[in-house]
N, C-alpha and C. Protein backbone atom coordinates (compact mmCIF):
# COMPACT_ATOMS: atom_id res chain seq x y z
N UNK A 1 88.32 11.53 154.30
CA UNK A 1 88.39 10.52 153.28
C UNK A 1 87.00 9.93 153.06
N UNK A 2 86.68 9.53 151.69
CA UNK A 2 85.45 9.05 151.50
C UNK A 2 85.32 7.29 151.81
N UNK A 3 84.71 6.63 152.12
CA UNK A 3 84.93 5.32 152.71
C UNK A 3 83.44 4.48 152.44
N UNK A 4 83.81 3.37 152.26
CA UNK A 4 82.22 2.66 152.37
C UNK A 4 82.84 1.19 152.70
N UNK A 5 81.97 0.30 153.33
CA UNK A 5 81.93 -0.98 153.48
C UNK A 5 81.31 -1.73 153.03
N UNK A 6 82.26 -3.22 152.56
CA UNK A 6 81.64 -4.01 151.62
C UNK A 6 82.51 -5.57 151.62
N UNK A 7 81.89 -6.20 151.03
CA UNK A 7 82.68 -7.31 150.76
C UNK A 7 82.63 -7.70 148.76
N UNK A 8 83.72 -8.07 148.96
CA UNK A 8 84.68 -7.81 147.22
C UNK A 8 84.67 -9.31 146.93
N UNK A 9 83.84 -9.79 145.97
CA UNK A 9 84.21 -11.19 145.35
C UNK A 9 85.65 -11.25 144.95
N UNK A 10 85.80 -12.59 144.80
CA UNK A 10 87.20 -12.77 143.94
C UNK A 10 87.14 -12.38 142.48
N UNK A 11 88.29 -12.39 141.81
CA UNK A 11 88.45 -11.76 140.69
C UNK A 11 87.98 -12.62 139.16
N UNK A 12 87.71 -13.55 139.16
CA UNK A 12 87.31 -14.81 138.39
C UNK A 12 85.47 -14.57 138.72
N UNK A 13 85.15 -14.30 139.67
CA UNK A 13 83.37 -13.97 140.12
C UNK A 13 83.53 -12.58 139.24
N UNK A 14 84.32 -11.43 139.63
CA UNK A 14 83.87 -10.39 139.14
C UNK A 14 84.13 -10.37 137.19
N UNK A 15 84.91 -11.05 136.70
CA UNK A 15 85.16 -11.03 135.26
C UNK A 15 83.67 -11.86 134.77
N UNK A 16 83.32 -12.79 135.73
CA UNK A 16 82.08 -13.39 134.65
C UNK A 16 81.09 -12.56 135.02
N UNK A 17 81.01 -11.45 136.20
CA UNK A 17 79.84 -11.02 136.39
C UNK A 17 79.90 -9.54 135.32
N UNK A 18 80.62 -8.86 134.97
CA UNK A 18 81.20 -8.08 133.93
C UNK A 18 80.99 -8.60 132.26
N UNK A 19 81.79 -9.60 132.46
CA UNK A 19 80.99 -10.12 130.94
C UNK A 19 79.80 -10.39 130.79
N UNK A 20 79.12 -10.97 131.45
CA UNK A 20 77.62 -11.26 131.37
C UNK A 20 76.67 -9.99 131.03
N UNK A 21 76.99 -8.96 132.17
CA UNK A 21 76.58 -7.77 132.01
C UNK A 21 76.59 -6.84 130.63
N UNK A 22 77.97 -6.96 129.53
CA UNK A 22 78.18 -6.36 128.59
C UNK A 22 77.99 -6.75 127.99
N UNK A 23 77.84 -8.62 127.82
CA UNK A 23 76.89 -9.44 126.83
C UNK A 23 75.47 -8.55 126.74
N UNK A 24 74.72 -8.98 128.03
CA UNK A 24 73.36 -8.03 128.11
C UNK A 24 72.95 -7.14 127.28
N UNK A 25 73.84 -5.88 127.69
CA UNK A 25 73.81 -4.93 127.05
C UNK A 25 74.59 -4.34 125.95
N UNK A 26 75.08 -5.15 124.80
CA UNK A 26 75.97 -4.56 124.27
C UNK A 26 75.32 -3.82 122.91
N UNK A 27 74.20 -4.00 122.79
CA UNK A 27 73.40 -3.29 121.57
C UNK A 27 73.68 -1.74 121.81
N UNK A 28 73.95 -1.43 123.51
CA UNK A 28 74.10 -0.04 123.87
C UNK A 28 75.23 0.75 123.68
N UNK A 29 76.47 0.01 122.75
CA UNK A 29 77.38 0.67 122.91
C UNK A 29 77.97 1.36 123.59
N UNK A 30 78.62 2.53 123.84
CA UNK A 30 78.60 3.13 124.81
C UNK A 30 78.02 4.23 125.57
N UNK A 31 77.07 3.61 125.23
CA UNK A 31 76.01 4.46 126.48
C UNK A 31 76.05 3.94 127.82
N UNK A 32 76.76 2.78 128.10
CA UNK A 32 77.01 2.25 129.05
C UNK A 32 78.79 2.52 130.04
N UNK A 33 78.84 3.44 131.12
CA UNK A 33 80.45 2.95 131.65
C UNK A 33 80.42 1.92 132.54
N UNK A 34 81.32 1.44 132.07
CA UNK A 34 81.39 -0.21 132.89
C UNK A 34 81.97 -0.09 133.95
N UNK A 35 81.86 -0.44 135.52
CA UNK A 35 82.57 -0.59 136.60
C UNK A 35 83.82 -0.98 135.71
N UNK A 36 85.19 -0.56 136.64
CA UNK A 36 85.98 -1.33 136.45
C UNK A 36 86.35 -3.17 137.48
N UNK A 37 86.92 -3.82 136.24
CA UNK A 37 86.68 -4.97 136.87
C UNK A 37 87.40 -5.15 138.38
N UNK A 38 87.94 -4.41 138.99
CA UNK A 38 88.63 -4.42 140.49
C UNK A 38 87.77 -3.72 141.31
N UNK A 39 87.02 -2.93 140.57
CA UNK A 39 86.34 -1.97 141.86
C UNK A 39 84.89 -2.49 142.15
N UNK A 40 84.81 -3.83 141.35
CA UNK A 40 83.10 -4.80 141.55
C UNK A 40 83.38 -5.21 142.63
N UNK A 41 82.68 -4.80 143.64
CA UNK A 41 82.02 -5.03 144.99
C UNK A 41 80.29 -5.11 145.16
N UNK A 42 80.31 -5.59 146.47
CA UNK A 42 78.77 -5.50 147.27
C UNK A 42 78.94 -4.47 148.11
N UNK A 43 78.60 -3.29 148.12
CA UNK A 43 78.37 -2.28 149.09
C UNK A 43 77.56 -3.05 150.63
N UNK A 44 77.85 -3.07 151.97
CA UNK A 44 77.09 -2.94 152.72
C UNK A 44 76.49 -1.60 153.52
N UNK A 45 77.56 -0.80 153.50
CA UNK A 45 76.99 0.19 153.78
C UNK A 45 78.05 1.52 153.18
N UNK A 46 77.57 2.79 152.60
CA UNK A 46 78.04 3.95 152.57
C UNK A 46 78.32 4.97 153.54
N UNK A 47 79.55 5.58 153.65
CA UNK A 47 79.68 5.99 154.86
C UNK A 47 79.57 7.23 154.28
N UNK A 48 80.17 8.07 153.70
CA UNK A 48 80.72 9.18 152.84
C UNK A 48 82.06 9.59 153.30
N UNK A 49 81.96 10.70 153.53
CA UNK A 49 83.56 11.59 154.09
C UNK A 49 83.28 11.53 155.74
N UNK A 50 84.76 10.88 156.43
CA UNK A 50 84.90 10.95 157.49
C UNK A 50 86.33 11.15 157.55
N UNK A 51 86.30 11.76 159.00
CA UNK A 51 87.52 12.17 159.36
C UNK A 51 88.59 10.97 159.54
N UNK A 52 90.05 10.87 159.25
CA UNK A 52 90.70 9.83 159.36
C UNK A 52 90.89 9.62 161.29
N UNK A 53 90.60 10.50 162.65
CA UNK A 53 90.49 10.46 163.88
C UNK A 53 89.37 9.75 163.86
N UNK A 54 88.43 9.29 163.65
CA UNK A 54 86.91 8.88 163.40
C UNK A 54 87.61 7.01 162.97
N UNK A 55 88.53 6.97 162.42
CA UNK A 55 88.32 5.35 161.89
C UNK A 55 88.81 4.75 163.19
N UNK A 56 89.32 5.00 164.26
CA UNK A 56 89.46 4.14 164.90
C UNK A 56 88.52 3.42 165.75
N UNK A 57 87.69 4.73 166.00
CA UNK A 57 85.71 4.02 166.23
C UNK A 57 85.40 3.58 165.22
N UNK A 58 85.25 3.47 164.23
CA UNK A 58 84.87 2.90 162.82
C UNK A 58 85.18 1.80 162.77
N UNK A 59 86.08 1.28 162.64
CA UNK A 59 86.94 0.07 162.69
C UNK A 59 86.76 -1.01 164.15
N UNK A 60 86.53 -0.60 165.15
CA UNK A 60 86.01 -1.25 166.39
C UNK A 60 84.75 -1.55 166.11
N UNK A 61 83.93 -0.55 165.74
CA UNK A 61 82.39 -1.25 165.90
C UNK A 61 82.42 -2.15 164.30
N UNK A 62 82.88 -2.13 163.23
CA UNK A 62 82.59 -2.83 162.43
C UNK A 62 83.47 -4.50 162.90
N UNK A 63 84.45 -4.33 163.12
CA UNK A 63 84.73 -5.36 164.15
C UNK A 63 83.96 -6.21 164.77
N UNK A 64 83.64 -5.42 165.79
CA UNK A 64 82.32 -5.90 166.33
C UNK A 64 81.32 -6.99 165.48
N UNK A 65 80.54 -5.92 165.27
CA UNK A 65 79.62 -6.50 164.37
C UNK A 65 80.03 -7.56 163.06
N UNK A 66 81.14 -7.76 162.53
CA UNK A 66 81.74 -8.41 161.50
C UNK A 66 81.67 -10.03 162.19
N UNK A 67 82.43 -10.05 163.25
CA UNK A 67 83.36 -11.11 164.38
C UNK A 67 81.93 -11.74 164.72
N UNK A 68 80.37 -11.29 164.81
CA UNK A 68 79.32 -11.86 165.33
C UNK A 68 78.63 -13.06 163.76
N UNK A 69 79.36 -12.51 162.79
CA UNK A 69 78.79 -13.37 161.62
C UNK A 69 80.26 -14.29 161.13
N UNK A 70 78.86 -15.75 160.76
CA UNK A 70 79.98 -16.48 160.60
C UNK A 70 80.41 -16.49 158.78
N UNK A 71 81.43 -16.90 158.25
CA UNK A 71 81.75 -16.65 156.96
C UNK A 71 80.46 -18.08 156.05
N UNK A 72 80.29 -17.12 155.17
CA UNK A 72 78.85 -18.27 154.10
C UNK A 72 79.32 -18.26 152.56
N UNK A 73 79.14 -18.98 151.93
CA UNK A 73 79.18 -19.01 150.29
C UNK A 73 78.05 -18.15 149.88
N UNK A 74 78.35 -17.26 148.78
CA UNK A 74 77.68 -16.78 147.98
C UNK A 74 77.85 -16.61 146.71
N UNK A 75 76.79 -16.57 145.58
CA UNK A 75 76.36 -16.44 144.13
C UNK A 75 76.25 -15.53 144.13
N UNK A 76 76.51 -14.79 142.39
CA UNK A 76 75.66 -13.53 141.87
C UNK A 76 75.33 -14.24 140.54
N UNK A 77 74.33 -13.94 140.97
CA UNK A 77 73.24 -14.46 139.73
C UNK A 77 71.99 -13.53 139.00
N UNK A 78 71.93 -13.45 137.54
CA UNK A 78 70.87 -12.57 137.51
C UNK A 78 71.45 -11.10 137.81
N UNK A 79 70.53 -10.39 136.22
CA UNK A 79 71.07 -9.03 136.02
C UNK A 79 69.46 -8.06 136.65
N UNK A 80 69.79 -6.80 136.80
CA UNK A 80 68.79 -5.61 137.26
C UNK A 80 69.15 -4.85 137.03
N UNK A 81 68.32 -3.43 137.17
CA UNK A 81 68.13 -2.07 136.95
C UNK A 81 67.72 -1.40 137.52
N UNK A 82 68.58 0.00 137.50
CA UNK A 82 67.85 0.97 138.81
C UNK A 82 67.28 1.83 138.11
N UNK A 83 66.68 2.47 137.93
CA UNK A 83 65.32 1.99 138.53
C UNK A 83 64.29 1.33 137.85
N UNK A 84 64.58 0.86 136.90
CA UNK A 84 63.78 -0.28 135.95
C UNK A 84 64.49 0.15 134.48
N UNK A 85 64.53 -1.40 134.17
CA UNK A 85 65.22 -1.60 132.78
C UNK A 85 64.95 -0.74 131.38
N UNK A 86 63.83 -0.25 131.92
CA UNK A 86 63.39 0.99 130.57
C UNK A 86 63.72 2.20 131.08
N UNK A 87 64.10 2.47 132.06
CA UNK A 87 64.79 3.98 132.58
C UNK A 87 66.16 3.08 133.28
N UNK A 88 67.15 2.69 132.95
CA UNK A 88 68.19 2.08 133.60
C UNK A 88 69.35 3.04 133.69
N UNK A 89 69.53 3.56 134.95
CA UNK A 89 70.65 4.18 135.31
C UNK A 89 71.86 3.53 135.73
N UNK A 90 71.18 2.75 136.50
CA UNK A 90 72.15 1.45 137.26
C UNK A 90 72.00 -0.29 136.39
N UNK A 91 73.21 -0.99 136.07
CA UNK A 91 72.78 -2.04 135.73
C UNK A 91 73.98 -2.64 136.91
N UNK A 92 72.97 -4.08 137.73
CA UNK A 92 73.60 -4.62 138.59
C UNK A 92 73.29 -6.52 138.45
N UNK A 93 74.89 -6.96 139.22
CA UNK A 93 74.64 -7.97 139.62
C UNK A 93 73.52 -8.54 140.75
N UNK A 94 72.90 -9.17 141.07
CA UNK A 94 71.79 -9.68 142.10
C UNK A 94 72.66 -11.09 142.75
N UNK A 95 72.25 -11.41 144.30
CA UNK A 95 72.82 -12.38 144.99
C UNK A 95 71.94 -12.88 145.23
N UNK A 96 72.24 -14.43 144.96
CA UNK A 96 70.89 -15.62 145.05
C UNK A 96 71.33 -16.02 146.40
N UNK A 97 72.71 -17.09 146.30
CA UNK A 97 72.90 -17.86 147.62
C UNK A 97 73.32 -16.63 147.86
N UNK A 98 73.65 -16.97 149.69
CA UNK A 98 73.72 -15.83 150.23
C UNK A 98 73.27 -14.21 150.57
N UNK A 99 72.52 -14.23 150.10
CA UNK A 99 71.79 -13.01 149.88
C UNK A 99 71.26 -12.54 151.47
N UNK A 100 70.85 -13.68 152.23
CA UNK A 100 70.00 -13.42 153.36
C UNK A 100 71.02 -13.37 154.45
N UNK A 101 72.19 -13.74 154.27
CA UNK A 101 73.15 -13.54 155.21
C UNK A 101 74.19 -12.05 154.72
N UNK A 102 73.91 -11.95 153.51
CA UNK A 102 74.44 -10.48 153.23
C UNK A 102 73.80 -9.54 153.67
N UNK A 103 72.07 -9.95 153.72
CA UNK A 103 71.19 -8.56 153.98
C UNK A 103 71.83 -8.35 155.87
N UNK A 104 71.99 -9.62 156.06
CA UNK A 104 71.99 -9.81 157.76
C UNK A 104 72.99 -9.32 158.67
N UNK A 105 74.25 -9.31 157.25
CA UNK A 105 75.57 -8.56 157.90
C UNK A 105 75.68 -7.37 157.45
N UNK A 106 74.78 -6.62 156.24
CA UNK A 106 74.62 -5.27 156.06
C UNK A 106 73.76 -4.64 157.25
N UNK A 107 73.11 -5.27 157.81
CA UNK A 107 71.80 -4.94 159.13
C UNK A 107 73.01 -4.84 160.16
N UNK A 108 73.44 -5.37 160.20
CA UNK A 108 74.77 -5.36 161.81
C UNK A 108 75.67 -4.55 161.22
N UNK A 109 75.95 -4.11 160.58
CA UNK A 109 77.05 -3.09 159.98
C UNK A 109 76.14 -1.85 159.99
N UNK A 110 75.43 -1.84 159.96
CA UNK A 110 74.50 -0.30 160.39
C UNK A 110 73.95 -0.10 161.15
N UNK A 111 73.83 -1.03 162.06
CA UNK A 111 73.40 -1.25 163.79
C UNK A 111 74.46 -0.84 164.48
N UNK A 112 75.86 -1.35 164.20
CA UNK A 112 77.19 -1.22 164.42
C UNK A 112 77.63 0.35 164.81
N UNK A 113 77.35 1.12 163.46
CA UNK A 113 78.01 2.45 162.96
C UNK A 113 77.07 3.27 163.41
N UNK A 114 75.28 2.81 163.70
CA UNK A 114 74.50 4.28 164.05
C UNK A 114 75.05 4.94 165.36
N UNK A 115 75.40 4.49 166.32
CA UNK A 115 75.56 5.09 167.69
C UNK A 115 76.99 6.26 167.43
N UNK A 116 77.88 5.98 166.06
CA UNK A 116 79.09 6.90 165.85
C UNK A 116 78.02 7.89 164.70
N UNK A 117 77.26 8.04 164.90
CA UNK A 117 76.54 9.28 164.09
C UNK A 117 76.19 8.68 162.51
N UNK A 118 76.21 7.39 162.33
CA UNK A 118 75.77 7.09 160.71
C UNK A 118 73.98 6.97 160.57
N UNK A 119 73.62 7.17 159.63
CA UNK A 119 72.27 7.41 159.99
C UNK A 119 71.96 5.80 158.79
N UNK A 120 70.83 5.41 159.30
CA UNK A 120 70.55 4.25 159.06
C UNK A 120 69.71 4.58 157.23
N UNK A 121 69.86 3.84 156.33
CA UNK A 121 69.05 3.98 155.04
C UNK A 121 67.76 4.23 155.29
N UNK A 122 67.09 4.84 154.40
CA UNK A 122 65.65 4.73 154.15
C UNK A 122 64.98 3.87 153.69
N UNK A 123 66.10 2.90 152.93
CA UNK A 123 65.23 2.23 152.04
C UNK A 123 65.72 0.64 152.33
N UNK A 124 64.87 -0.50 152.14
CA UNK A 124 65.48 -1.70 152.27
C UNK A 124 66.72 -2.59 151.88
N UNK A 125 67.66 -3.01 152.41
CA UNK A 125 68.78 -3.18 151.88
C UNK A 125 68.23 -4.06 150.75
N UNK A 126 69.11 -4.01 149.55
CA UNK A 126 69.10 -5.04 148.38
C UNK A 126 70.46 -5.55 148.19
N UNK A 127 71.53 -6.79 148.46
CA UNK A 127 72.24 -7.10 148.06
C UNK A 127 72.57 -7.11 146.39
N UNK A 128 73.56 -6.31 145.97
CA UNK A 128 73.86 -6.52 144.64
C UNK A 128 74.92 -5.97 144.08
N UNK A 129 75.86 -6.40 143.30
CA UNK A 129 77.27 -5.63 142.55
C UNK A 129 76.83 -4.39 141.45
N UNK A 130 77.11 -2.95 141.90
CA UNK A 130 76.95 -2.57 140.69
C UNK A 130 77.92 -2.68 139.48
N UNK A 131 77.25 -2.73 138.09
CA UNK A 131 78.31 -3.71 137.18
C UNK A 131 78.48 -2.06 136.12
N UNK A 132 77.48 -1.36 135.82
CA UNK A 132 77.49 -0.25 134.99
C UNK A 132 76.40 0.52 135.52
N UNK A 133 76.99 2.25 134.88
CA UNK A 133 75.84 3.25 134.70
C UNK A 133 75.50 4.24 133.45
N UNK A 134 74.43 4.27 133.28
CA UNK A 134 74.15 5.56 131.68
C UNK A 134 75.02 6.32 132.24
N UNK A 135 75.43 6.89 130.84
CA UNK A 135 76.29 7.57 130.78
C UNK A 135 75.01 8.71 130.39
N UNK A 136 75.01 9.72 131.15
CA UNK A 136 73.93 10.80 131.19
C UNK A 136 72.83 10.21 131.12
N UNK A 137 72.07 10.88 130.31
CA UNK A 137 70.20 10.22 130.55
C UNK A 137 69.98 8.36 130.45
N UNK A 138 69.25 8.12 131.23
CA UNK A 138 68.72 6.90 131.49
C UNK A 138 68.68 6.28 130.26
N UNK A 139 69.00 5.28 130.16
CA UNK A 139 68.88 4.05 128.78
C UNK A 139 68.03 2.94 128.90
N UNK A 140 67.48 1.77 127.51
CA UNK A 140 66.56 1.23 128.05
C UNK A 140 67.06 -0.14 128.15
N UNK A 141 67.35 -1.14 128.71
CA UNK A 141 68.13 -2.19 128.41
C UNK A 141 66.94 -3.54 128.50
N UNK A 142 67.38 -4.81 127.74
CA UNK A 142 66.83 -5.39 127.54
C UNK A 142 67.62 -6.74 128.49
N UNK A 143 66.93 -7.20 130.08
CA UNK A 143 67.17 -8.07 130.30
C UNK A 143 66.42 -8.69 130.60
N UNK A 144 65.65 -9.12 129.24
CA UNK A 144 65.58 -11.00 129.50
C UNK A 144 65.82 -11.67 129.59
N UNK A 145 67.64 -11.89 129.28
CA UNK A 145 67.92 -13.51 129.42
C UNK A 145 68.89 -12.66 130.30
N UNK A 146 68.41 -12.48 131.67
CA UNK A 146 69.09 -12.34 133.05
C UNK A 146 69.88 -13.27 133.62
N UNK A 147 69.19 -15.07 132.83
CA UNK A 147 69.54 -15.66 132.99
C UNK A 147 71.10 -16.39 132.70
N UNK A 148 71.80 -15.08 132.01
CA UNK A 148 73.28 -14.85 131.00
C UNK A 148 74.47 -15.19 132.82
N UNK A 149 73.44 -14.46 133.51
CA UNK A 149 74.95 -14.94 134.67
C UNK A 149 74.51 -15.46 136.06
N UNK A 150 75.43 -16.44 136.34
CA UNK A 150 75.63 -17.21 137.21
C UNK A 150 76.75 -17.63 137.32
N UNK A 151 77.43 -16.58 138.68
CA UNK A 151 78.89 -16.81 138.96
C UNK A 151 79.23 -18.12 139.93
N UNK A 152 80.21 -18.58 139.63
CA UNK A 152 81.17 -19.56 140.78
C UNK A 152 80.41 -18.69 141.98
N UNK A 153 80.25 -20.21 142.79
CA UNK A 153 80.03 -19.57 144.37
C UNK A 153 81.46 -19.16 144.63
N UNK A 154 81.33 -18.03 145.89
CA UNK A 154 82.92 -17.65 146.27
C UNK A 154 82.65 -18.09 147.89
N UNK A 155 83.52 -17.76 148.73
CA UNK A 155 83.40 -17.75 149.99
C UNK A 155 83.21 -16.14 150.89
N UNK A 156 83.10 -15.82 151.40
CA UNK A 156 82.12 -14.27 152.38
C UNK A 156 83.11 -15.07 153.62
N UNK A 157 84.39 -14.29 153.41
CA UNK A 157 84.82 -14.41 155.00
C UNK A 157 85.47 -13.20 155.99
N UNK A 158 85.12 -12.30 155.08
CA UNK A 158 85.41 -10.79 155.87
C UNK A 158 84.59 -9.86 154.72
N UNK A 159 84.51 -8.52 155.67
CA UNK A 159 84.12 -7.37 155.04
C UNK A 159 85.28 -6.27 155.55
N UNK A 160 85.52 -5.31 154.08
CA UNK A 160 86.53 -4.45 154.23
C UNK A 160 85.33 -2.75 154.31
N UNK A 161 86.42 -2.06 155.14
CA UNK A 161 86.29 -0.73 154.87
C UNK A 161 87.55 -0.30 154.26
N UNK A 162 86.78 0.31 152.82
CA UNK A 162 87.37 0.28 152.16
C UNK A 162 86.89 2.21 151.23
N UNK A 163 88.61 2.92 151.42
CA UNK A 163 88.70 4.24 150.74
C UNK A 163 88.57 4.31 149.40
N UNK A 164 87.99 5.82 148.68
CA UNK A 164 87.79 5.37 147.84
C UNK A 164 87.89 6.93 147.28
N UNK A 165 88.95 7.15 146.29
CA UNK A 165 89.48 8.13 145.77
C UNK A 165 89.11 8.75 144.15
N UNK A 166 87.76 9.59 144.15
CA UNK A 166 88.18 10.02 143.07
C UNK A 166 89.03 10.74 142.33
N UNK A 167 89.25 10.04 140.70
CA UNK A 167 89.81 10.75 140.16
C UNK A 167 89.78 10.80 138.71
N UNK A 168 90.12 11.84 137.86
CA UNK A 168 89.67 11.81 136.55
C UNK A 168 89.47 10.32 135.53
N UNK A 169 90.31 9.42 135.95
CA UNK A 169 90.12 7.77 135.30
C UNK A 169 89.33 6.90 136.10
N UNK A 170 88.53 7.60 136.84
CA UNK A 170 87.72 6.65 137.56
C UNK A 170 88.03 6.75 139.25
N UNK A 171 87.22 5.93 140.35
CA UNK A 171 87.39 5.48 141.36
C UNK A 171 88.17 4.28 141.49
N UNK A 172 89.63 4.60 142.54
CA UNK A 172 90.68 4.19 142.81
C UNK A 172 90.15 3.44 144.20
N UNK A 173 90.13 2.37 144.79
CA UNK A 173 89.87 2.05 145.69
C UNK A 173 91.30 1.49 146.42
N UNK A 174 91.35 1.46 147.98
CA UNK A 174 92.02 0.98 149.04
C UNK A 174 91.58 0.52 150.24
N UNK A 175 91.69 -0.33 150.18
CA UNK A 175 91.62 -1.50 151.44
C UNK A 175 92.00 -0.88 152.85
N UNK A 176 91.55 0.07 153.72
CA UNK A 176 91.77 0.31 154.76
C UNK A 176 92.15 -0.73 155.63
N UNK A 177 90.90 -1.31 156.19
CA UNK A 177 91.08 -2.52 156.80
C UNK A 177 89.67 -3.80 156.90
N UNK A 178 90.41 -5.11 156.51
CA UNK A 178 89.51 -6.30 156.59
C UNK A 178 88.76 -6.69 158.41
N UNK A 179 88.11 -7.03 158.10
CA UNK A 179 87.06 -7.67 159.13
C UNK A 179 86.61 -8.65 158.95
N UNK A 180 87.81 -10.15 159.49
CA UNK A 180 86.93 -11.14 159.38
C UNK A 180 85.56 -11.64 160.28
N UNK A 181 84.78 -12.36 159.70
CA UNK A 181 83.56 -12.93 159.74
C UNK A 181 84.13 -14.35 160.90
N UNK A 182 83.52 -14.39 162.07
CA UNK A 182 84.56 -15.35 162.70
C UNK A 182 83.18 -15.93 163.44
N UNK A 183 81.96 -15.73 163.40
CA UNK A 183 80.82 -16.56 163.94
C UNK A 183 80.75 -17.80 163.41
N UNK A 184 79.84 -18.94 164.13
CA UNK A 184 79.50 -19.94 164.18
C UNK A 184 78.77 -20.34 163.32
N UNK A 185 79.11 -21.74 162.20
CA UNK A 185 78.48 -21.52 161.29
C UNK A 185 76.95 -21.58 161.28
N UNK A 186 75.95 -20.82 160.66
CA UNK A 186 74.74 -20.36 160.49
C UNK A 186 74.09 -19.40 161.64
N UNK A 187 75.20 -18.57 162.02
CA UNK A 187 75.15 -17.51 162.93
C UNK A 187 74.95 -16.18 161.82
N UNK A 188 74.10 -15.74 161.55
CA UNK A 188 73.66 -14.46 160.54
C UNK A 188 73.15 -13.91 160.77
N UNK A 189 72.07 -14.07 161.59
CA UNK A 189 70.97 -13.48 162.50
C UNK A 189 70.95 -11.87 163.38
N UNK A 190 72.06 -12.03 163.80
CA UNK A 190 72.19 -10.56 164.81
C UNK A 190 72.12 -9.55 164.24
């Protein structure tokens, strides 16, 4: 099964972070596919295909590591592009509050999982929702007024591993299992 871990705003965060986004860009018609509004998450980490004998180590060490952070409020605020707004493949939400305790529980969630064979990123974590992607070649989008979103703070009190099924209408996601966040408050650090 294909699997990744993350924590999922509420559904009122993900509709304004969606509209904001298609405000942004709507000169693009559809050159843009839009996440669907249930499957807007924060990735902390990608696992890919693992064996379903494999989640029960999976699920212990994210445990682990989950239970050492305590639950924090977080924003998404402010739109981006992968890899820059004049070649935009990716258009994403960005996390203001919280951001440094997201990078902190994506760092322990891959500290967690390297010793079961996950290999750690190359690249620096960036907290952020992806909201859309070009639909084939890169598009150029215009965000200057990034300043279009600023969601309700929500609350960060677990992270799910969470399956994730393609299929011809898109990625179907399922909630394997939650991991609450049960540290002390301004415990983020580890």
């Amino acid at each position: 099964m294909r699997v990744f871990v993350a924590v999922t705003p509420p559904p009122e965060v993900r509709r304004v972070a969606l509209a904001a986004a298609r405000e942004a860009a709507r000169e693009l018609g559809g050159g843009i596919r839009w996440t669907k509004q249930e499957n807007i998450h924060l990735t902390l980490k990608f696992l890919g295909e693992v064996f379903e004998e494999s989640l029960e180590g999976i699920c212990g060490a994210l445990r682990r590591a989950c239970s050492a952070h305590a639950p924090f409020d977080a924003r998404l605020k402010g739109l981006g592009a992968f890899p820059s707004p004049r070649r935009a493949r990716v258009i994403w939400a960005g996390v203001d509050r919280g951001s440094e305790e997201t990078t902190s529980l994506a760092a322990s969630v891959e500290a967690a999982l390297e010793p079961l064979g996950f290999r750690r990123e190359g690249r620096p974590y960036m907290p952020h929702a992806t909201l859309g992607r070009a639909r084939g070649r890169s598009v150029g989008v215009d965000l200057s007024k990034t300043d279009v979103l600023d969601s309700p703070l929500f609350r960060v009190a677990s992270a799910e591993l969470t399956k994730s099924t393609l299929t011809p209408g898109g990625s179907v996601y399922e909630i394997v299992e939650a991991f609450a966040l049960n540290g002390e408050e301004g415990d983020y650090s580890r």
